[in-house]
N, C-alpha and C. Protein backbone atom coordinates (compact mmCIF):
# COMPACT_ATOMS: atom_id res chain seq x y z
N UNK A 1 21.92 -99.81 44.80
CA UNK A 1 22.33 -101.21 44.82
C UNK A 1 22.01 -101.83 43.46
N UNK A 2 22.97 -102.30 43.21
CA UNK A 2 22.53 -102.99 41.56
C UNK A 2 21.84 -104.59 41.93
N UNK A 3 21.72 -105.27 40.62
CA UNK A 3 20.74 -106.59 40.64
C UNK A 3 22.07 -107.70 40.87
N UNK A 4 23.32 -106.94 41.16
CA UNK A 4 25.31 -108.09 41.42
C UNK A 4 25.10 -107.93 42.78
N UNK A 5 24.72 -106.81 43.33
CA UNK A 5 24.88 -106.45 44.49
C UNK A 5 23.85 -107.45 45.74
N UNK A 6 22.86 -107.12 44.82
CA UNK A 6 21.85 -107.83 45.68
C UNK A 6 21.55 -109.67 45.85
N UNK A 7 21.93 -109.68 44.57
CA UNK A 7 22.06 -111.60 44.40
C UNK A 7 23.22 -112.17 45.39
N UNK A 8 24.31 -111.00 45.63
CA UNK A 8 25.44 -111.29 46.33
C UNK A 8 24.91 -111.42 47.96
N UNK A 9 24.21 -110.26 48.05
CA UNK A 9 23.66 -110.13 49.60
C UNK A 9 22.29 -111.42 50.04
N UNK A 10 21.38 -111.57 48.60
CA UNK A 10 20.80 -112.93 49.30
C UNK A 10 21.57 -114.18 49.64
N UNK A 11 22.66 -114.52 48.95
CA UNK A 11 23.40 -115.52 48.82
C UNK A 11 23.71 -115.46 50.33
N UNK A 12 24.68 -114.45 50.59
CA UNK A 12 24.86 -114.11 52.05
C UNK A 12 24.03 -114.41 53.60
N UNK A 13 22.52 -114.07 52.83
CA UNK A 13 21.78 -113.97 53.87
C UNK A 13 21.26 -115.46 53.84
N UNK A 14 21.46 -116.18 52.89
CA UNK A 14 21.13 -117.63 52.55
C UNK A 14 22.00 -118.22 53.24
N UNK A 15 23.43 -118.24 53.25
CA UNK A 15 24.32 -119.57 54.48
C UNK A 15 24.37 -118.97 55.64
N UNK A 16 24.12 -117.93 55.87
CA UNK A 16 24.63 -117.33 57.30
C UNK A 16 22.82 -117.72 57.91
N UNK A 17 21.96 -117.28 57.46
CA UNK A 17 20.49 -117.91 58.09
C UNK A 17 19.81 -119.04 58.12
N UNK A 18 20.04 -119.59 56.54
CA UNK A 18 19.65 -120.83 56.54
C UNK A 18 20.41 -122.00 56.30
N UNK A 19 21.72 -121.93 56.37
CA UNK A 19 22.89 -122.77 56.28
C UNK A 19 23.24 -124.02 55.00
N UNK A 20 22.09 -122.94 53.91
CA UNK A 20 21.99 -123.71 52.47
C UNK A 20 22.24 -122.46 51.16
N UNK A 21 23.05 -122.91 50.63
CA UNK A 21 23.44 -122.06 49.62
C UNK A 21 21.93 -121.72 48.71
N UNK A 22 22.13 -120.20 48.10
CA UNK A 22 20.95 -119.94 47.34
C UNK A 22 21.68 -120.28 45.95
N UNK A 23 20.94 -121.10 44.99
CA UNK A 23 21.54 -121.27 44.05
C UNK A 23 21.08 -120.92 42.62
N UNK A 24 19.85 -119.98 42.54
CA UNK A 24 19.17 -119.07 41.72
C UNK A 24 19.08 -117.55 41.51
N UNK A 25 18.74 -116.69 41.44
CA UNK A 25 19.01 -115.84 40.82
C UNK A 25 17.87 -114.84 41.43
N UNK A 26 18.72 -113.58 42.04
CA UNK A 26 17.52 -112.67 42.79
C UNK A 26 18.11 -111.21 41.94
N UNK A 27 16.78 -110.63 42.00
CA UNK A 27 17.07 -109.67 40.93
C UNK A 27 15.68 -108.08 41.50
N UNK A 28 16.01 -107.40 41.01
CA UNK A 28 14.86 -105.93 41.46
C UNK A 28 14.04 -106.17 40.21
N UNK A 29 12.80 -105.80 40.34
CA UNK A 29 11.74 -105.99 39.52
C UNK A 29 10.69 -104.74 40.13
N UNK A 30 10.90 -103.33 39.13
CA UNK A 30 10.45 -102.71 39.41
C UNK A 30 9.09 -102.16 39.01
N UNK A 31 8.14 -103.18 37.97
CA UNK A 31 7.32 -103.41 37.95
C UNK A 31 6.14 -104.12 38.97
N UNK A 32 7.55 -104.88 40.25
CA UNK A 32 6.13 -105.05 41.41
C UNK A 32 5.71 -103.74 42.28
N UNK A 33 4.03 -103.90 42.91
CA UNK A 33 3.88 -102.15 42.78
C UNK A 33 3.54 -102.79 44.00
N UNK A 34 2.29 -103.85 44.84
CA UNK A 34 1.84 -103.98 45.45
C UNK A 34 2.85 -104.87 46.90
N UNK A 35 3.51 -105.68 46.55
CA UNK A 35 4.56 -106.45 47.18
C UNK A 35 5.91 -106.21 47.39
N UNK A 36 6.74 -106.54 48.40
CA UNK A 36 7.94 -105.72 48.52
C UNK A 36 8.73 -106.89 47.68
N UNK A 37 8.53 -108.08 47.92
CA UNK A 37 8.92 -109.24 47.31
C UNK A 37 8.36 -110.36 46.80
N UNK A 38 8.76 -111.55 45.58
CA UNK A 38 7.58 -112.64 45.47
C UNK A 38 9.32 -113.92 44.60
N UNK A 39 8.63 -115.10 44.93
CA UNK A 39 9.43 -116.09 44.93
C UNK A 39 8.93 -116.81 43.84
N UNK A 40 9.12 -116.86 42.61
CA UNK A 40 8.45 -117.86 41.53
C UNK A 40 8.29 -119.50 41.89
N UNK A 41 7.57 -119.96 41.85
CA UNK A 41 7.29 -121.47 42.21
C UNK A 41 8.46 -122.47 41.10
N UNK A 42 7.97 -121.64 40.08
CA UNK A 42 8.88 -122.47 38.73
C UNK A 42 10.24 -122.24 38.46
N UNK A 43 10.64 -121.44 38.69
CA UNK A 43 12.12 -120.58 38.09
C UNK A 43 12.71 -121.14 39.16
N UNK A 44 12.29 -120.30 40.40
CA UNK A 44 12.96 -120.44 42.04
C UNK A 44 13.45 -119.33 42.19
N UNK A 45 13.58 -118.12 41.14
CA UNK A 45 14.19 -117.13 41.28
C UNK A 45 13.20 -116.29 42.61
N UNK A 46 13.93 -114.91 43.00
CA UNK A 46 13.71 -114.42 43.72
C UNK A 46 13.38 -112.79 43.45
N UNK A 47 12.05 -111.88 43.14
CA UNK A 47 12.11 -110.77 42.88
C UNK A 47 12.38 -109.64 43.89
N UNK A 48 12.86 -108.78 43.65
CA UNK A 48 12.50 -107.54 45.41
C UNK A 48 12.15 -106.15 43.94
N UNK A 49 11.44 -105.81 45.05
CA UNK A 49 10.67 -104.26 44.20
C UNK A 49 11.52 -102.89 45.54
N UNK A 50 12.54 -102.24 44.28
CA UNK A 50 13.69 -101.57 44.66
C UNK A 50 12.81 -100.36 45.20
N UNK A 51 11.51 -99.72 44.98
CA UNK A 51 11.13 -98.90 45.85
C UNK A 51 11.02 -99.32 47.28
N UNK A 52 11.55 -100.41 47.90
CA UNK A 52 11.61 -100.50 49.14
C UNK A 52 12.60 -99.99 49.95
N UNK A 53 13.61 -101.03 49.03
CA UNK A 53 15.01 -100.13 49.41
C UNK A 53 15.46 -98.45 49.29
N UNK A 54 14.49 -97.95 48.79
CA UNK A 54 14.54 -96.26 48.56
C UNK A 54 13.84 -95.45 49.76
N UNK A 55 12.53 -96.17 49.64
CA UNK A 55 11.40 -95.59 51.09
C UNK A 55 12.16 -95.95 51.97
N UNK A 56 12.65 -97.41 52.68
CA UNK A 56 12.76 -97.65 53.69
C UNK A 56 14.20 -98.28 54.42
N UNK A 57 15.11 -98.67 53.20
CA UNK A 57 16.31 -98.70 53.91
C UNK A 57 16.36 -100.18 53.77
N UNK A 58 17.87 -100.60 54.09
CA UNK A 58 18.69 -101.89 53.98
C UNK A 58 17.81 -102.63 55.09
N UNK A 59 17.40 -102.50 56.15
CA UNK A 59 16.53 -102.78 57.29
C UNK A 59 15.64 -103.81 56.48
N UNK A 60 14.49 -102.82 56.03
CA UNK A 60 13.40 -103.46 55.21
C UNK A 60 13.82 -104.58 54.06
N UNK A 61 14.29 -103.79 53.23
CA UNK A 61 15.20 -104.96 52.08
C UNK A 61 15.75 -106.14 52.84
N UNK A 62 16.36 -106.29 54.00
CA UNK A 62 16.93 -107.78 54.57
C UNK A 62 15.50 -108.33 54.69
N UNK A 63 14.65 -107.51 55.23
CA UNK A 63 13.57 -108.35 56.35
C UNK A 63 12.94 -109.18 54.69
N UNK A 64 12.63 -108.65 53.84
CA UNK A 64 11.80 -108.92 52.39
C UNK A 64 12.70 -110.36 52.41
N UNK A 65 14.42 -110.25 51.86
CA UNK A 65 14.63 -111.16 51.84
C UNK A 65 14.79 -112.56 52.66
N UNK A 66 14.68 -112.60 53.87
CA UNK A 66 14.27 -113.09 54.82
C UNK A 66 12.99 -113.83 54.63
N UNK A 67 12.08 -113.05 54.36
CA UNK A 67 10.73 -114.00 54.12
C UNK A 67 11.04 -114.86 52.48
N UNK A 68 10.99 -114.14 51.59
CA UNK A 68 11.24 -114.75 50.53
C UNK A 68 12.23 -116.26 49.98
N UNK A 69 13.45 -115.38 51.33
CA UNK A 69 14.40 -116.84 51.14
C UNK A 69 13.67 -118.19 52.15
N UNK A 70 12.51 -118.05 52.96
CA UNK A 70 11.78 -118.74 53.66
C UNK A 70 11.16 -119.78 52.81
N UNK A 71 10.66 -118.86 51.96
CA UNK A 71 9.38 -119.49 50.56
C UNK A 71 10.22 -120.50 50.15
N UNK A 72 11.41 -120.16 49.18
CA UNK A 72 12.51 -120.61 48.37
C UNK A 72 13.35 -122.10 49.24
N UNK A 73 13.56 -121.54 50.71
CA UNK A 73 14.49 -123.11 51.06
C UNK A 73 13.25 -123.95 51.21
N UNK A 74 11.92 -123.80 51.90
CA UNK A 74 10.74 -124.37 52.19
C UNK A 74 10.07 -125.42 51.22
N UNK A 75 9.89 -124.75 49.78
CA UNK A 75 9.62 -124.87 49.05
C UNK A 75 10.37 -125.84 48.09
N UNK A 76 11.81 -125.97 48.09
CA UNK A 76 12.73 -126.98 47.72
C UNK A 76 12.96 -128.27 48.11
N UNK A 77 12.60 -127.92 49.96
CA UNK A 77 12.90 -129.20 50.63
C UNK A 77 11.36 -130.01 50.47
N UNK A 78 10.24 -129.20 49.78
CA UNK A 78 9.12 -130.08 49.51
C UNK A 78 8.00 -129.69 51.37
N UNK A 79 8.90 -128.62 51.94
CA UNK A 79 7.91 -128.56 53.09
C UNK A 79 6.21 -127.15 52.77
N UNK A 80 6.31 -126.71 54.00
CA UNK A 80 4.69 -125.95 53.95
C UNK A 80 5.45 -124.80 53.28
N UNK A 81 5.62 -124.26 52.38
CA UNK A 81 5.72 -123.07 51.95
C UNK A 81 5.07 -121.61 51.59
N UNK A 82 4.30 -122.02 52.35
CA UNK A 82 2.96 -121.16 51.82
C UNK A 82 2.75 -120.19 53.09
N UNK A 83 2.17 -118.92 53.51
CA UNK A 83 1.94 -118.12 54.40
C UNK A 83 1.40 -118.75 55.74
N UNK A 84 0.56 -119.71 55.09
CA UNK A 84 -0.37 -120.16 56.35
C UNK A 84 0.19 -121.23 56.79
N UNK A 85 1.15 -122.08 56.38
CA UNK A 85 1.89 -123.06 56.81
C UNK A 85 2.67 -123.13 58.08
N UNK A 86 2.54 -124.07 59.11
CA UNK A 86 3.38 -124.04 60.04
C UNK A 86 4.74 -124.04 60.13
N UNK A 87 5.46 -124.97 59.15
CA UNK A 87 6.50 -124.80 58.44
C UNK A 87 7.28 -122.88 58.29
N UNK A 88 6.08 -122.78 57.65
CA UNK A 88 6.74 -121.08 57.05
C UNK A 88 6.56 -120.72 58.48
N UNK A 89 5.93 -120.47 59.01
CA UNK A 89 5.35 -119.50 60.46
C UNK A 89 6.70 -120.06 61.19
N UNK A 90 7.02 -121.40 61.10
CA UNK A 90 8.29 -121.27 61.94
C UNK A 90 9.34 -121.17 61.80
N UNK A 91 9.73 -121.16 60.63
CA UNK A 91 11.15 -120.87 60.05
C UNK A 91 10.77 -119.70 60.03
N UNK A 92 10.06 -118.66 59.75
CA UNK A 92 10.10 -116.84 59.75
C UNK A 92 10.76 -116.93 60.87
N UNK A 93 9.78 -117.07 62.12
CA UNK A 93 10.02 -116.95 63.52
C UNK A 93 11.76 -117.04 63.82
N UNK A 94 12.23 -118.10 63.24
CA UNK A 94 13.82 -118.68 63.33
C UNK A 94 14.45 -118.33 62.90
N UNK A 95 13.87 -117.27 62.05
CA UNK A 95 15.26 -116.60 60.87
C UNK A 95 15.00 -115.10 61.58
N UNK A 96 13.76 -114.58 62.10
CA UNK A 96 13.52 -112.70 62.31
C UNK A 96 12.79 -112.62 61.27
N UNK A 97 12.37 -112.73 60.32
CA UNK A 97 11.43 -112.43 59.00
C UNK A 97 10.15 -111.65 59.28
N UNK A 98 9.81 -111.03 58.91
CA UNK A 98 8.39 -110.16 58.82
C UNK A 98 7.49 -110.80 58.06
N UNK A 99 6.34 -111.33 58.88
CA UNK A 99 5.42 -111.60 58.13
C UNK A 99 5.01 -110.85 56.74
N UNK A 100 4.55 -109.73 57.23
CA UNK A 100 4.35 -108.47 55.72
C UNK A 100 5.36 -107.46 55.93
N UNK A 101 5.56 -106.68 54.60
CA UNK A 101 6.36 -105.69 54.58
C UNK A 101 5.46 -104.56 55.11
N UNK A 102 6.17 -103.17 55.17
CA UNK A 102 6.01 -102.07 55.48
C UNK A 102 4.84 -101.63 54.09
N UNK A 103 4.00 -100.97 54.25
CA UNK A 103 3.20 -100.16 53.50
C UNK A 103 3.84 -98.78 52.32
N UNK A 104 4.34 -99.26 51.33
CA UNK A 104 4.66 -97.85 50.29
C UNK A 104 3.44 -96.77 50.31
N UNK A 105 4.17 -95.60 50.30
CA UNK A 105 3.08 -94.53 50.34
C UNK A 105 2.07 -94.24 49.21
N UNK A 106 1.03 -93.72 49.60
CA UNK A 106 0.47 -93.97 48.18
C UNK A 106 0.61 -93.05 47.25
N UNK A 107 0.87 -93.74 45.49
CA UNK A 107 1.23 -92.79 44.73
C UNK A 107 0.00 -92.10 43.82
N UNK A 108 -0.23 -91.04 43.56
CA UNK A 108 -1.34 -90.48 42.70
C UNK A 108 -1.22 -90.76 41.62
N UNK A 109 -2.33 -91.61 40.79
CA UNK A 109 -2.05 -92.02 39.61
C UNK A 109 -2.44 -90.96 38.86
N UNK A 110 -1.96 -91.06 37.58
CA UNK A 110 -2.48 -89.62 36.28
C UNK A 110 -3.18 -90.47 35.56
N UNK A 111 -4.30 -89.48 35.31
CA UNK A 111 -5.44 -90.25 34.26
C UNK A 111 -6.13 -89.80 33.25
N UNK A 112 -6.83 -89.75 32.48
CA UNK A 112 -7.84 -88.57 31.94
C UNK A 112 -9.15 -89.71 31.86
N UNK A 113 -10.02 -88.85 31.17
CA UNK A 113 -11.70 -89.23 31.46
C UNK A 113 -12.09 -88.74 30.16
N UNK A 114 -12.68 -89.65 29.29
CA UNK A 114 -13.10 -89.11 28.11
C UNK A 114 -14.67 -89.04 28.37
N UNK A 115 -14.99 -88.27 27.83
CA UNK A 115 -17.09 -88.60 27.66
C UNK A 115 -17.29 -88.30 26.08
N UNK A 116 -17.85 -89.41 25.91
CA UNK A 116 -18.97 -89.78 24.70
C UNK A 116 -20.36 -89.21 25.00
N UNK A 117 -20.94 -88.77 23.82
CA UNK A 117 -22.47 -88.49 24.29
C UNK A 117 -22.76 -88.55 22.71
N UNK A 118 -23.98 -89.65 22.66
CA UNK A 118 -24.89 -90.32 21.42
C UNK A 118 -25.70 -89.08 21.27
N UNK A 119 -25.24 -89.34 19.42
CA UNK A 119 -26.13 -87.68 18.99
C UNK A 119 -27.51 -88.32 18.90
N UNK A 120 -28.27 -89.36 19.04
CA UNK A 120 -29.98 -89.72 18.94
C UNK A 120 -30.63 -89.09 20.31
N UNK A 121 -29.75 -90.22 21.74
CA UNK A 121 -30.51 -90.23 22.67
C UNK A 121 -30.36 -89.40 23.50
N UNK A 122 -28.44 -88.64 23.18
CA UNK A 122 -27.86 -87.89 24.46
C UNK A 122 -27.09 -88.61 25.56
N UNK A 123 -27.06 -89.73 25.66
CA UNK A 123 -26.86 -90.55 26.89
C UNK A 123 -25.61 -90.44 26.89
N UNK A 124 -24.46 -90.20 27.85
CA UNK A 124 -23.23 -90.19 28.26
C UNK A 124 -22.50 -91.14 28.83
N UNK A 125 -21.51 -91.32 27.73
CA UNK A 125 -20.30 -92.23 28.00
C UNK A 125 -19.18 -91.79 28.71
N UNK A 126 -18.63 -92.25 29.72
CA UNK A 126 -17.20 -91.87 30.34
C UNK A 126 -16.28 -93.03 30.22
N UNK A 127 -15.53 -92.74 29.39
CA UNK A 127 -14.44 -93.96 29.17
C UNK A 127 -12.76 -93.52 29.90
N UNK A 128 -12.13 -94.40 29.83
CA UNK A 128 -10.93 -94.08 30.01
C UNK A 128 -10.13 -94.08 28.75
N UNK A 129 -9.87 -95.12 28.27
CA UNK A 129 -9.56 -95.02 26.74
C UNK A 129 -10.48 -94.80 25.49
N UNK A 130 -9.64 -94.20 24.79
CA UNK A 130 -10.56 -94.44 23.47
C UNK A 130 -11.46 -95.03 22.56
N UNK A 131 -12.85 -94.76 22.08
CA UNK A 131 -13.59 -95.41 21.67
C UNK A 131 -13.28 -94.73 20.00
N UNK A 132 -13.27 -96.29 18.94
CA UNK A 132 -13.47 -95.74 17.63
C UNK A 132 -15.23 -95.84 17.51
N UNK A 133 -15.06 -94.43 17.40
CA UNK A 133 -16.60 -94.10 17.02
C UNK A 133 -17.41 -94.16 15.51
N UNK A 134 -16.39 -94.86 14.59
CA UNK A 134 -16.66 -95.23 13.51
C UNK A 134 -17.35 -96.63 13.61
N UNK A 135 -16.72 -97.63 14.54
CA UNK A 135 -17.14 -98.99 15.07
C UNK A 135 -18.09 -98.77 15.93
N UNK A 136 -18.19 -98.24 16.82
CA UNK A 136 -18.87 -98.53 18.39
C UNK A 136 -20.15 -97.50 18.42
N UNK A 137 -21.28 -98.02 18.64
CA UNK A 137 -22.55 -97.26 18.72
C UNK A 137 -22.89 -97.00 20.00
N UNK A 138 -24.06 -96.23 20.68
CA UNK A 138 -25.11 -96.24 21.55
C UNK A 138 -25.44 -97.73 21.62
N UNK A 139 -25.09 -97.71 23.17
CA UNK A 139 -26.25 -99.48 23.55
C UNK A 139 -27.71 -99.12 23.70
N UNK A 140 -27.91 -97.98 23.96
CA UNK A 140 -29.33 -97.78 23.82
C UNK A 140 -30.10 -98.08 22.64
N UNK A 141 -29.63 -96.96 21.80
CA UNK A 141 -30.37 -96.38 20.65
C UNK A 141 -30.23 -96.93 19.31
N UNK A 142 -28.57 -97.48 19.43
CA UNK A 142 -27.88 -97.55 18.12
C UNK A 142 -27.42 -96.18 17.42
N UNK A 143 -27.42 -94.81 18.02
CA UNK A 143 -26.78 -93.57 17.63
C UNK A 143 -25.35 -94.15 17.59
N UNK A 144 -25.00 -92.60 16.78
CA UNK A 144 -23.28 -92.18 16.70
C UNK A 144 -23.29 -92.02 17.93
N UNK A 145 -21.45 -91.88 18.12
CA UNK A 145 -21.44 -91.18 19.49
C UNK A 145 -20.20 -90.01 18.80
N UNK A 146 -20.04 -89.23 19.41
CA UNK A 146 -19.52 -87.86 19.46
C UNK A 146 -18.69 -87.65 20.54
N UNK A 147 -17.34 -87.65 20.52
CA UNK A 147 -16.47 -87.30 21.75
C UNK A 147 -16.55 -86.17 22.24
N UNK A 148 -17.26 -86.01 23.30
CA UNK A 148 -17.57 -84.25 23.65
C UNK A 148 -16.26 -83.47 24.65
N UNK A 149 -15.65 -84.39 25.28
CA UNK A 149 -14.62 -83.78 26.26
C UNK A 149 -13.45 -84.95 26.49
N UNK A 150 -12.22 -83.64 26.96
CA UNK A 150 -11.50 -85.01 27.39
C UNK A 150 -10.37 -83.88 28.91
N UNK A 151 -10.88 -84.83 29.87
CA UNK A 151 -10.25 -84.34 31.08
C UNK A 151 -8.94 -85.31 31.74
N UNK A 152 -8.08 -84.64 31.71
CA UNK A 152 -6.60 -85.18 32.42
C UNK A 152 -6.91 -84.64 34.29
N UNK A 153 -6.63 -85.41 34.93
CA UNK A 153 -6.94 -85.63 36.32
C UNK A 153 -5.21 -86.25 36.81
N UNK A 154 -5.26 -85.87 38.09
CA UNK A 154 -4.38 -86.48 39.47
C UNK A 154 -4.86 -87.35 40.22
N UNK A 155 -5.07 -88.31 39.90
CA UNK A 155 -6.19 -88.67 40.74
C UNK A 155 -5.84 -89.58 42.06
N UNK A 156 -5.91 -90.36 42.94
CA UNK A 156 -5.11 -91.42 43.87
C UNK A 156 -5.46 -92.96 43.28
């Protein structure tokens, strides 16, 4: 589904549910990792994170927009827009909306693990990124430090 496709289908799901045209701009944002969807306060635009529609189907993707277009008419007319709002709790209820989305599976992140170890005291550093060891001393001692290893991991 492209970002024509989908602005077309909220629009859709906007007069046929809430009987008010959507008049901003919904788009995939596949940088959201944690949320299936989120509604900008300022813009008014509308994001959806397209690994939903991949895991779980047109199903899930309506239900996302459903809540989101909740936030968006709620939020315009100046009512409770917010999760905990009675407002929102009852327009979900009135439209079918899902409180939360479905759970994405979890992905194994890739990482590595560097260790430092100060040539005075010995004491061991585990960083994730890089330390310039020309700049950065021992908090102990004030030693060098010495990059002794560097491990790439799978990690969750």
């Amino acid at each position: 589904m492209t970002n024509e496709e989908l602005q077309q289908l909220v629009s859709t799901l906007s007069k046929r549910l809430f009987k008010r045209p959507f008049r901003h701009q919904a788009y995939f944002n596949p940088r959201l990792r944690t949320t299936g969807g989120r509604y900008m306060l300022k813009s008014h635009h509308i994001d959806i994170n397209p690994k939903y529609l991949e895991e779980f189907g047109m199903d899930e993707l309506i239900g996302i927009i459903k809540h989101e277009l909740c936030h968006y008419h709620l939020h315009l007319e100046g009512k409770g827009y917010k999760h905990g709002d009675k407002d929102f709790k009852d327009l979900l209820a009135e439209v079918g909306g899902p409180r939360h989305c479905s759970s994405l599976p979890i992905q194994k992140k890739r990482g590595r693990r560097l260790t430092y170890r100060c040539k005075e005291c010995s004491l061991e550093f585990i960083r994730r990124k890089r330390v310039d060891t020309n700049r950065f001393v021992c908090g102990r001692c004030k030693g060098r430090l010495v990059l002794e290893k560097i491990e790439e991991f799978q990690g969750s």
